[in-house]
Protein backbone atom coordinates (compact mmCIF):
# COMPACT_ATOMS: atom_id res chain seq x y z
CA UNK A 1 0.00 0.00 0.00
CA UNK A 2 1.43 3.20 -0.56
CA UNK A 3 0.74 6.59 1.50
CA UNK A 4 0.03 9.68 -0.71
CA UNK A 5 1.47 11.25 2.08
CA UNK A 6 4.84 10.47 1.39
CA UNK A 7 4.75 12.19 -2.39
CA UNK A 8 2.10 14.78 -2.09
CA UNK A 9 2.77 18.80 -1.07
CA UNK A 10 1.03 19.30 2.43
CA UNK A 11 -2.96 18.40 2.24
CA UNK A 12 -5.18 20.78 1.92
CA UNK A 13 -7.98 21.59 4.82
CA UNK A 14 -10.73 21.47 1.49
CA UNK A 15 -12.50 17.95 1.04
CA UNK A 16 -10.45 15.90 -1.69
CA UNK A 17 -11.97 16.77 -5.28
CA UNK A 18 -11.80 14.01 -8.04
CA UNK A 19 -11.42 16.81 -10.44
CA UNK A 20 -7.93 17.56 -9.05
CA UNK A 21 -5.70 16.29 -11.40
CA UNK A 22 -2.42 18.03 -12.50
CA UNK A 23 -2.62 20.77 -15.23
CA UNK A 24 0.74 22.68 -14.44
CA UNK A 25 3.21 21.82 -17.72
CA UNK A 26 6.22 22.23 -15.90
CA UNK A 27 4.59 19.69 -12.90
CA UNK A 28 3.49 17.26 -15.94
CA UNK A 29 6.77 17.52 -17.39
CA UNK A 30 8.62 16.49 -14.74
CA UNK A 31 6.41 13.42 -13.57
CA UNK A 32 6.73 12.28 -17.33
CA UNK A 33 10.66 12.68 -17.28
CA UNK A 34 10.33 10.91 -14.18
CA UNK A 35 8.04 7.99 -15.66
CA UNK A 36 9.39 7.90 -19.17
CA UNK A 37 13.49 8.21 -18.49
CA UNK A 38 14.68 4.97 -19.85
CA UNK A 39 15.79 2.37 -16.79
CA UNK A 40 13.49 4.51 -14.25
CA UNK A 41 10.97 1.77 -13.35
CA UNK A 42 7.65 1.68 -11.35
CA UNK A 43 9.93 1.11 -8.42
CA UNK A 44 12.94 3.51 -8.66
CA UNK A 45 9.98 6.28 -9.01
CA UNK A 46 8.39 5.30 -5.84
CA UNK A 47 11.59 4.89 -4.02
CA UNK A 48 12.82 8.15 -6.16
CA UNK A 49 9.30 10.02 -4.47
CA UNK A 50 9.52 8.79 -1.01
CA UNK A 51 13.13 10.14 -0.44
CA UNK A 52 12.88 13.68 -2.18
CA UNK A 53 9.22 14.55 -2.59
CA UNK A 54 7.67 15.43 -5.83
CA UNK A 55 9.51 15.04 -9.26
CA UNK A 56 11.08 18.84 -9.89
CA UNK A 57 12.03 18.38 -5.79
CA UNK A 58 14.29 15.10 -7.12
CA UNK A 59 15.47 16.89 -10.55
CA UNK A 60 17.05 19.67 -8.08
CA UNK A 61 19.36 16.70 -6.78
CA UNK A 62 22.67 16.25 -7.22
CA UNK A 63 24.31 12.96 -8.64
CA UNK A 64 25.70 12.28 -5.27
CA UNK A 65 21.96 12.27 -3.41
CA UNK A 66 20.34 10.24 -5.96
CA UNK A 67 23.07 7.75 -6.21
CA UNK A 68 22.17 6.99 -2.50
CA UNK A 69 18.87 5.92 -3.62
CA UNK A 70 19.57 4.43 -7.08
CA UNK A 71 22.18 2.04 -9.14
CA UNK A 72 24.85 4.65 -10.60
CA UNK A 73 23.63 3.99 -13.95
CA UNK A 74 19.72 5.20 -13.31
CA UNK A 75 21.07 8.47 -11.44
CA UNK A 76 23.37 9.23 -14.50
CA UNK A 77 19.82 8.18 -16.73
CA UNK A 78 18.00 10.98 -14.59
CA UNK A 79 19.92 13.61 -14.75
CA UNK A 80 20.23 13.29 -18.29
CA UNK A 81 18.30 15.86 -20.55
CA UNK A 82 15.74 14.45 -22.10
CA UNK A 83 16.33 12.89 -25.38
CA UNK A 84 13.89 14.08 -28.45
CA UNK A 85 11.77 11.18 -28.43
CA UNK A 86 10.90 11.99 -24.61
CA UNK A 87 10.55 15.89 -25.22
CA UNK A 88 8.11 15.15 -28.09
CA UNK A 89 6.27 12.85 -25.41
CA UNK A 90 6.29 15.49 -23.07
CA UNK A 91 5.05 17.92 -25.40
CA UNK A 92 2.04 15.73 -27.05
CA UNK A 93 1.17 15.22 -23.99
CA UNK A 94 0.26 18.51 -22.59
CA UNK A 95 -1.58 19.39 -25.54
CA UNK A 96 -3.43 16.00 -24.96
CA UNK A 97 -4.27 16.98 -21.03
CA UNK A 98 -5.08 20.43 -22.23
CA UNK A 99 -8.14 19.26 -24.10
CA UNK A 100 -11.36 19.20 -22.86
CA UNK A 101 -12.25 16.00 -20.95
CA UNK A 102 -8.83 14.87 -20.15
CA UNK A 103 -7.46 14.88 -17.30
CA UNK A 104 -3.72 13.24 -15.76
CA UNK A 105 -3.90 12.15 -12.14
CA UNK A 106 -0.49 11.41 -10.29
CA UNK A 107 0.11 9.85 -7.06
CA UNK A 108 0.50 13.40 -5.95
CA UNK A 109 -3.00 14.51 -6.94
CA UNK A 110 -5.96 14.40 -3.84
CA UNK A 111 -7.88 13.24 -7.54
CA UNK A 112 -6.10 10.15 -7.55
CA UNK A 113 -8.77 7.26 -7.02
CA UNK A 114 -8.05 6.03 -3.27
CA UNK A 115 -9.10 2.29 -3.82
CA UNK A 116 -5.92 2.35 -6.47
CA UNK A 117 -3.65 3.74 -3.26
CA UNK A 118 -4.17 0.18 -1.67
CA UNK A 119 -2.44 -1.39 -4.47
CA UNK A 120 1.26 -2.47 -3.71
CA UNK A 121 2.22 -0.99 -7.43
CA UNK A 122 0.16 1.99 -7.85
CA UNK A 123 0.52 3.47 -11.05
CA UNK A 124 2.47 6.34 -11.18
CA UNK A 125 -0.01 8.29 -13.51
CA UNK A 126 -2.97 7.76 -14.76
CA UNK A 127 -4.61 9.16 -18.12
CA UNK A 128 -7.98 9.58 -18.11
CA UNK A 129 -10.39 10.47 -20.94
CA UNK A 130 -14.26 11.30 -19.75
CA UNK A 131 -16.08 11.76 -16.47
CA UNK A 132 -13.46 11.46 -13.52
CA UNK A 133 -16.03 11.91 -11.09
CA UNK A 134 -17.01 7.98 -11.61
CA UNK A 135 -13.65 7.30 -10.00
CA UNK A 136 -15.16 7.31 -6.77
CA UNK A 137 -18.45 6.11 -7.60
CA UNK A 138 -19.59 3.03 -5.89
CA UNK A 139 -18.31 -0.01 -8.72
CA UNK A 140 -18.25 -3.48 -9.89
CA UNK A 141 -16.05 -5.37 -11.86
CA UNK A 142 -17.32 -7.25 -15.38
CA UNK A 143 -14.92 -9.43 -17.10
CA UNK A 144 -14.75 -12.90 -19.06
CA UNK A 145 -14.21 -14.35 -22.01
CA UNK A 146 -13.41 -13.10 -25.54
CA UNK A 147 -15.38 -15.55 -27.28
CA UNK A 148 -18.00 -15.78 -25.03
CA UNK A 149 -21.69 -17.75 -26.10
CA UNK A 150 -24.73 -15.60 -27.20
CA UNK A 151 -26.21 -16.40 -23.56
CA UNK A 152 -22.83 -14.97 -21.79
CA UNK A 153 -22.87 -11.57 -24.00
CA UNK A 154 -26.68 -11.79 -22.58
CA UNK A 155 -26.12 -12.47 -19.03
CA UNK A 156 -23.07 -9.43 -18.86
CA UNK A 157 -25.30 -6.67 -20.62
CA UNK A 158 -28.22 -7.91 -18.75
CA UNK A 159 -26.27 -7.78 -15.02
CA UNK A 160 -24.34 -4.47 -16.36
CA UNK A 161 -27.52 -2.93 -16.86
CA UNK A 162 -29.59 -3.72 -13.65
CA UNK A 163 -26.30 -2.74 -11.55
CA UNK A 164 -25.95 0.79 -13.33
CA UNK A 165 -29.88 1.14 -12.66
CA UNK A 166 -29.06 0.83 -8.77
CA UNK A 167 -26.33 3.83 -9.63
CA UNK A 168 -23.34 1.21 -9.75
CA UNK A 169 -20.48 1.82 -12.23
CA UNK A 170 -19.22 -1.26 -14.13
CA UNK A 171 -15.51 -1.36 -14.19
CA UNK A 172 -14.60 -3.47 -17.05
CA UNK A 173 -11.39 -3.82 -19.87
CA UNK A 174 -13.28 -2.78 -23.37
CA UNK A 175 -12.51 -6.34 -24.98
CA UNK A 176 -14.17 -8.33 -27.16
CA UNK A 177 -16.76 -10.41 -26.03
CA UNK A 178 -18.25 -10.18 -22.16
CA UNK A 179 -16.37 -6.98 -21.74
CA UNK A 180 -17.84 -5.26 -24.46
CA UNK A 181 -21.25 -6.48 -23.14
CA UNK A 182 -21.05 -5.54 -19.84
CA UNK A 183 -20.02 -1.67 -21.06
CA UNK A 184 -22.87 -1.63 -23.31
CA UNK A 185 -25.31 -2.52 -20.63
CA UNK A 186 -24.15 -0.27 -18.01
CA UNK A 187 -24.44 2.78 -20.76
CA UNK A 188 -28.18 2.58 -20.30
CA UNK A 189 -28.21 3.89 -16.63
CA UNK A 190 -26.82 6.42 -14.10
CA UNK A 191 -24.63 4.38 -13.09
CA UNK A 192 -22.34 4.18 -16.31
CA UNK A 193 -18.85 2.62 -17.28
CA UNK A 194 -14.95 2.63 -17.03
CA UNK A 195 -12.80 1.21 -19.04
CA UNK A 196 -9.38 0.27 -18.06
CA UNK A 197 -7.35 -0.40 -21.06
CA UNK A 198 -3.72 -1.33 -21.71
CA UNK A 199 -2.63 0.66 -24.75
CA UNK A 200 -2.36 4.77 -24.29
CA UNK A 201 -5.34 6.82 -24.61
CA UNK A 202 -4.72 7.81 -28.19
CA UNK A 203 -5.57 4.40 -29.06
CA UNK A 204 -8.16 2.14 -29.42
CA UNK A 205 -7.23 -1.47 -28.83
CA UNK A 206 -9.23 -3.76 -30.08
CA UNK A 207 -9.87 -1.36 -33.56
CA UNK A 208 -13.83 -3.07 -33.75
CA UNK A 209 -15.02 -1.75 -30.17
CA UNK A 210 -13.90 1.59 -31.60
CA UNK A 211 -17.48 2.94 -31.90
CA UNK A 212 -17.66 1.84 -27.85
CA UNK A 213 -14.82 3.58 -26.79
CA UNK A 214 -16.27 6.78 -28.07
CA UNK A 215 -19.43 6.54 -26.49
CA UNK A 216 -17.66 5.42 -23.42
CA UNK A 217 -15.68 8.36 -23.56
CA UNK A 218 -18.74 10.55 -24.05
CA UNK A 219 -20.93 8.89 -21.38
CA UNK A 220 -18.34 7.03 -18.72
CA UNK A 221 -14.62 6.97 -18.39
CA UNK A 222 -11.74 5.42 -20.09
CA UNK A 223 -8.41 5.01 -17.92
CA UNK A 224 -4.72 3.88 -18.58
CA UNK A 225 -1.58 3.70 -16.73
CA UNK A 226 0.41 3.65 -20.17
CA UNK A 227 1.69 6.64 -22.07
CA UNK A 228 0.38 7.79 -25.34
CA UNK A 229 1.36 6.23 -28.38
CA UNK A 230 1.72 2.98 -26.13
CA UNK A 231 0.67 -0.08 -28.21
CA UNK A 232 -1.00 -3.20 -27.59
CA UNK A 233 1.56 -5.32 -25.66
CA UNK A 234 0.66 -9.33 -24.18
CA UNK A 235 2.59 -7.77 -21.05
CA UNK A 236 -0.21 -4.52 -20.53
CA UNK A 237 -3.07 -6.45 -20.18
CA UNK A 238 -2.20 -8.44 -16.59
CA UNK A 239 -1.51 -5.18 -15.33
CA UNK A 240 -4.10 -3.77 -16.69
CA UNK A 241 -6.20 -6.30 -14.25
CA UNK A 242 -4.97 -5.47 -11.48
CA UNK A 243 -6.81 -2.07 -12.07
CA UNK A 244 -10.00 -3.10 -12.86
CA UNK A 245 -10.16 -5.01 -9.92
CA UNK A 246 -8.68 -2.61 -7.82
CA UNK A 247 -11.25 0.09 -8.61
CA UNK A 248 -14.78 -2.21 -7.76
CA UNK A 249 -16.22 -3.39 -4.39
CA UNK A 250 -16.32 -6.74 -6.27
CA UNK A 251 -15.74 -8.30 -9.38
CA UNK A 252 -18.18 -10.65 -11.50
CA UNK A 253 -17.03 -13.37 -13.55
CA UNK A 254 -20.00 -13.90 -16.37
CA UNK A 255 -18.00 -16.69 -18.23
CA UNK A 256 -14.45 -17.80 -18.16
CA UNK A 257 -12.66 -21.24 -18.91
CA UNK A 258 -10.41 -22.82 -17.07
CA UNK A 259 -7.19 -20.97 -18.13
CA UNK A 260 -8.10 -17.86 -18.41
CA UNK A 261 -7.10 -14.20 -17.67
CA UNK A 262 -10.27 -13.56 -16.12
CA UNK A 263 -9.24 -15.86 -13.51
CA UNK A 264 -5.97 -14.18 -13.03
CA UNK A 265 -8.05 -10.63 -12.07
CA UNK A 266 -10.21 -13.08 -9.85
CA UNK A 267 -7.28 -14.14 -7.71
CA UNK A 268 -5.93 -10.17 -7.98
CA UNK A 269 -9.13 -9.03 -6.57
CA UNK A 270 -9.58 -11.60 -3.56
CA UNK A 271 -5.82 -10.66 -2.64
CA UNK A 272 -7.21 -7.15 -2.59
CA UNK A 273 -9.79 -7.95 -0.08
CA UNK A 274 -12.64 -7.42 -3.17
CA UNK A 275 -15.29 -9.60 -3.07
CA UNK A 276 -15.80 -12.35 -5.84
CA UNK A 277 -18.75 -13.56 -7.72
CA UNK A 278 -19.10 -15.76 -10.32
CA UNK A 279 -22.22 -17.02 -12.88
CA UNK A 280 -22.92 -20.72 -13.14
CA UNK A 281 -23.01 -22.61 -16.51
CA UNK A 282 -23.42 -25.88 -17.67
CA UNK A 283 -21.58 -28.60 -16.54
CA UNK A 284 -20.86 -29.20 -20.48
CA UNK A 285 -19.98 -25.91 -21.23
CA UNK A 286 -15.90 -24.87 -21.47
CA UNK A 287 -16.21 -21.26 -20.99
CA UNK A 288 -18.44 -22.42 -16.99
CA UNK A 289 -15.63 -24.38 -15.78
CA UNK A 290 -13.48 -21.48 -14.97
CA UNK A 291 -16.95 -20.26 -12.89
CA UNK A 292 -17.19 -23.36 -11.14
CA UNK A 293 -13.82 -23.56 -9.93
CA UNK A 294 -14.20 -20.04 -8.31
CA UNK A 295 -17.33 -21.09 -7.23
CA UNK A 296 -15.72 -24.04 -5.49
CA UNK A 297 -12.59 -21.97 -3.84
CA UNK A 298 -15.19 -19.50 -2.25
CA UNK A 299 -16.65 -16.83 -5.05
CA UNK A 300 -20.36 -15.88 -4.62
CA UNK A 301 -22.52 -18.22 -6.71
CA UNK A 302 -25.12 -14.81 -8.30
CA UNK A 303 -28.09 -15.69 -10.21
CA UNK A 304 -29.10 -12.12 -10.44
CA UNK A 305 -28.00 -8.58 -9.75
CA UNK A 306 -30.01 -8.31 -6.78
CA UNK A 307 -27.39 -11.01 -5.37
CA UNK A 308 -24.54 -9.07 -5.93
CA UNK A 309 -26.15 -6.02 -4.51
CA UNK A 310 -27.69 -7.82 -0.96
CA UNK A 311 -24.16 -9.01 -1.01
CA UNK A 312 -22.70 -5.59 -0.85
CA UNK A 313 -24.94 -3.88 1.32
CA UNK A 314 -26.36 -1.79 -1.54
CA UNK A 315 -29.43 -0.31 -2.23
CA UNK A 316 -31.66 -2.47 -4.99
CA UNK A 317 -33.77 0.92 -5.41
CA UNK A 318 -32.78 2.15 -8.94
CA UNK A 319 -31.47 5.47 -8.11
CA UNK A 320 -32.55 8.68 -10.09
CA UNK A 321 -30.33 9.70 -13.37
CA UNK A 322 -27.55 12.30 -12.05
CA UNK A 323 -26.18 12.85 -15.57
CA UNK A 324 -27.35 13.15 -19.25
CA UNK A 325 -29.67 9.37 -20.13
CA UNK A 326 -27.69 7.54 -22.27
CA UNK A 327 -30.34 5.54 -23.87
CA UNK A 328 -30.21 7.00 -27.07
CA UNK A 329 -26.21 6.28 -27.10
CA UNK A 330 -26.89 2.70 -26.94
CA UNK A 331 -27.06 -0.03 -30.13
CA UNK A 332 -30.25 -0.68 -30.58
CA UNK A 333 -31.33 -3.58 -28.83
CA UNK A 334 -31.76 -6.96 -31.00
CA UNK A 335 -34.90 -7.98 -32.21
CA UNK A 336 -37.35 -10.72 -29.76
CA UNK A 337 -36.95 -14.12 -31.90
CA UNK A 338 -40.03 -15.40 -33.59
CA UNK A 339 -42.23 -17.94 -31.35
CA UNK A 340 -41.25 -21.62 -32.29
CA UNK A 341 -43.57 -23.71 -34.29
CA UNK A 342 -44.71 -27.21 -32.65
CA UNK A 343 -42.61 -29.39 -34.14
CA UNK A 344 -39.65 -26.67 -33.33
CA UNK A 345 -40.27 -26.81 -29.80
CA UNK A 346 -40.32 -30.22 -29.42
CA UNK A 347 -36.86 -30.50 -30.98
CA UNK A 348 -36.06 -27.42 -28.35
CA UNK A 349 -37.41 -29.68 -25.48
CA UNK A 350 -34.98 -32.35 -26.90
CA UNK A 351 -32.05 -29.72 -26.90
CA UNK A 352 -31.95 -28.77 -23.58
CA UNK A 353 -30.01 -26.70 -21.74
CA UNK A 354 -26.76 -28.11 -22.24
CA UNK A 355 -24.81 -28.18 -25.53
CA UNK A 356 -26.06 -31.25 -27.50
CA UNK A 357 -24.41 -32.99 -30.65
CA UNK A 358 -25.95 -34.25 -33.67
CA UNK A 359 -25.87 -37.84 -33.16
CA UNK A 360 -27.46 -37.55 -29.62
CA UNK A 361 -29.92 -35.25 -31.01
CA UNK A 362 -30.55 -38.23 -33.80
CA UNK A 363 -31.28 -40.59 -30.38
CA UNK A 364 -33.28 -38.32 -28.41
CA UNK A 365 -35.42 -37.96 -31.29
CA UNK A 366 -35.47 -40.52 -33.40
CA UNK A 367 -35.08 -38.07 -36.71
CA UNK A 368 -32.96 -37.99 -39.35
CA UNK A 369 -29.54 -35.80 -39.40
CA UNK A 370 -30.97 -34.44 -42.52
CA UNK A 371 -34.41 -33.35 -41.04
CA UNK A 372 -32.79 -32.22 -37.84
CA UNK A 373 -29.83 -30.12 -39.77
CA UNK A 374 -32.74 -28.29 -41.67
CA UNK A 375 -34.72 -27.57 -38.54
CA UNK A 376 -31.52 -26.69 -36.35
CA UNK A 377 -30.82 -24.33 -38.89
CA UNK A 378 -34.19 -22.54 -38.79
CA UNK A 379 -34.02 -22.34 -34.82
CA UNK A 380 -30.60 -20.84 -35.43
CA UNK A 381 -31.64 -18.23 -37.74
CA UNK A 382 -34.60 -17.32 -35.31
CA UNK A 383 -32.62 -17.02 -32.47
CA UNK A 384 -33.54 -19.80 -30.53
CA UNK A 385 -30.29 -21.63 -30.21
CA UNK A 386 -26.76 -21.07 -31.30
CA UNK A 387 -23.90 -23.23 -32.65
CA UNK A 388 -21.26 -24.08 -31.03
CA UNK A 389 -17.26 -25.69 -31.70
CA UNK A 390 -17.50 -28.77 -32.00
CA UNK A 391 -20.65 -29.17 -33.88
CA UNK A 392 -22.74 -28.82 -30.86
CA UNK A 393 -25.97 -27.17 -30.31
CA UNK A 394 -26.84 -24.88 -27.19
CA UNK A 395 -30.53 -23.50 -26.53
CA UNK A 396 -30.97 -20.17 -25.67
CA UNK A 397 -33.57 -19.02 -23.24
């Protein structure tokens, strides 16, 4: 855990604002030289701001003082000029904090989000694009899998949406699959969205939730620890976790198998003292066993919101809209599939809930593959179940 105390100029008497974040160039510069010298790590900051202060306090040191706190080669490193790679960084990036809805927090800044404070590894900035007043909103973390079945993209908007009707921000990663769900549920209500991603905020990572990211921006918040112009690296994205569950009360797993990342920000957020809940699947189903086993080592079975909610000692009242309604930002909401015919629901009856292949549809039924291929595909195309790898069939509800 680290104490803002032992970086930040004397407090202030006034309440801490979350719009406090640092505009000053010369301030900005000097945390970015700090961040951005090459060989100055996460950890030789932090060591670097508990001995002198704030960054232009350790740029007034001499090579002698810093050596005591650093390897000879990083004190050399930081008291070189910056190089014109870093100077252009600097520069872009006060223009980019000078624009409207953009704001740079450092671990200096009473804006900083406090939850992040009880990380071991804060970040030493944060970029932030959008409404920085969700920050301290009361929040819940959404994540799971990429490729995630019709019914998980379902479940996540569905849960995302009844939490932000309560007035609870969903803190998710802007993925494909349940992430992107879960933001595009939680649009629809007061409550509204973050995004912690792993590239910088001049990016959009993955390139297809680019539409989402700009109505994220417009209607929640999008955050990053990494500098602009930062890429997609496999290395980000852990990291990345650690913030998304460090910024909810709890984190929901929708669906995950049983390697997964999702399970890695499951672990980070019971280390952080966040509570855990998970959604049950089929005992068939690859992308539920991940579920189950956090279900089994002590995560919150939920069947609903309301669950996650009781479990948190909030409020299931929908609270009234404090911003803008967002329902006009949101896709437009798929069509209801068309009522099954007889014969169509009896084969549905056959399905199940579990993912079923053709050859123990052909026993349940007693039909041909032909005839049930034609009629699988009709359900399909109306919405009533979906294919799956393998050449198995799951029904929808």
């Amino acid at each position: 855990m680290i104490d803002a105390s032992q970086v930040a100029a004397p407090a202030a008497t006034a309440p801490a604002d979350p719009l406090d974040a640092t505009r000053d160039p010369a301030e900005l510069a000097a945390w970015l030289r700090l961040t951005e010298t090459p060989g100055i790590g996460p950890v030789a900051a932090r060591q670097l701001l508990a001995a002198f202060g704030l960054p232009q306090d350790i740029f007034r040191q001499s090579y002698a003082a810093l050596a005591k706190v650093l390897p000879e080669r990083q004190a050399r490193a930081l008291l070189a000029e910056p190089d014109e790679a870093l100077a252009a960084l600097i520069e872009r990036t006060a223009a980019w904090a000078a624009e409207p809805g953009n704001a740079i927090f450092t671990l200096a800044d009473r804006g900083y989000p406090p939850r992040l404070l009880e990380l071991p590894d804060p970040p030493t900035l944060l970029y932030a694009k959008g409404d920085v007043s969700l920050l301290r909103a009361a929040a819940v973390g959404v994540v799971g899998a990429r490729s995630a079945t019709a019914q998980g993209l379902e479940n996540a908007r569905a849960f995302a949406q009844a939490l932000s009707a309560a007035n609870v921000t969903i803190v998710s990663g802007l993925a494909l699959g349940i992430d992107a769900a879960a933001h595009d549920g939680a649009l629809t209500g007061p409550g509204s969205t973050i995004a912690v991603v792993g590239t910088g905020l001049d990016m959009v990572y993955p390139a297809r939730n680019r539409a989402l990211a700009h109505r994220i921006a417009e209607a929640g918040l999008i955050l990053s620890e990494y500098p602009l112009g930062m890429g997609a690296r496999a290395e980000n994205f852990p990291r990345r976790n650690r913030l998304i569950a460090g910024l909810a009360r709890g984190l929901l797993v929708v669906e995950a198998a049983a390697q997964s990342g999702s399970l890695i920000t499951a672990r980070l957020a019971a280390e952080q003292g966040r509570d855990v809940f998970a959604i049950p699947g089929s005992i068939h189903s690859p992308l539920a066993k991940g579920c189950h086993l956090l279900i089994k080592q002590g995560a919150k079975l939920v069947e609903t919101a309301a669950d996650i909610l009781d479990e948190l000692g909030w409020s299931r009242t929908p609270a009234p809209a404090t911003r803008t309604p967002r329902t006009a930002a949101r896709a437009p909401a798929p069509a209801s599939a068309p009522a099954a015919t007889a014969a169509e629901t009896a084969l549905l009856d056959a399905l199940g809930f579990d993912p079923v292949d053709l050859d123990t549809l052909c026993e349940r039924t007693g039909q041909t593959a032909a005839n049930l291929s034609a009629q699988l595909l009709a359900l399909e195309l109306a919405g009533h179940i979906e294919r799956q790898p393998g050449g198995r069939f799951l029904r929808l509800p």
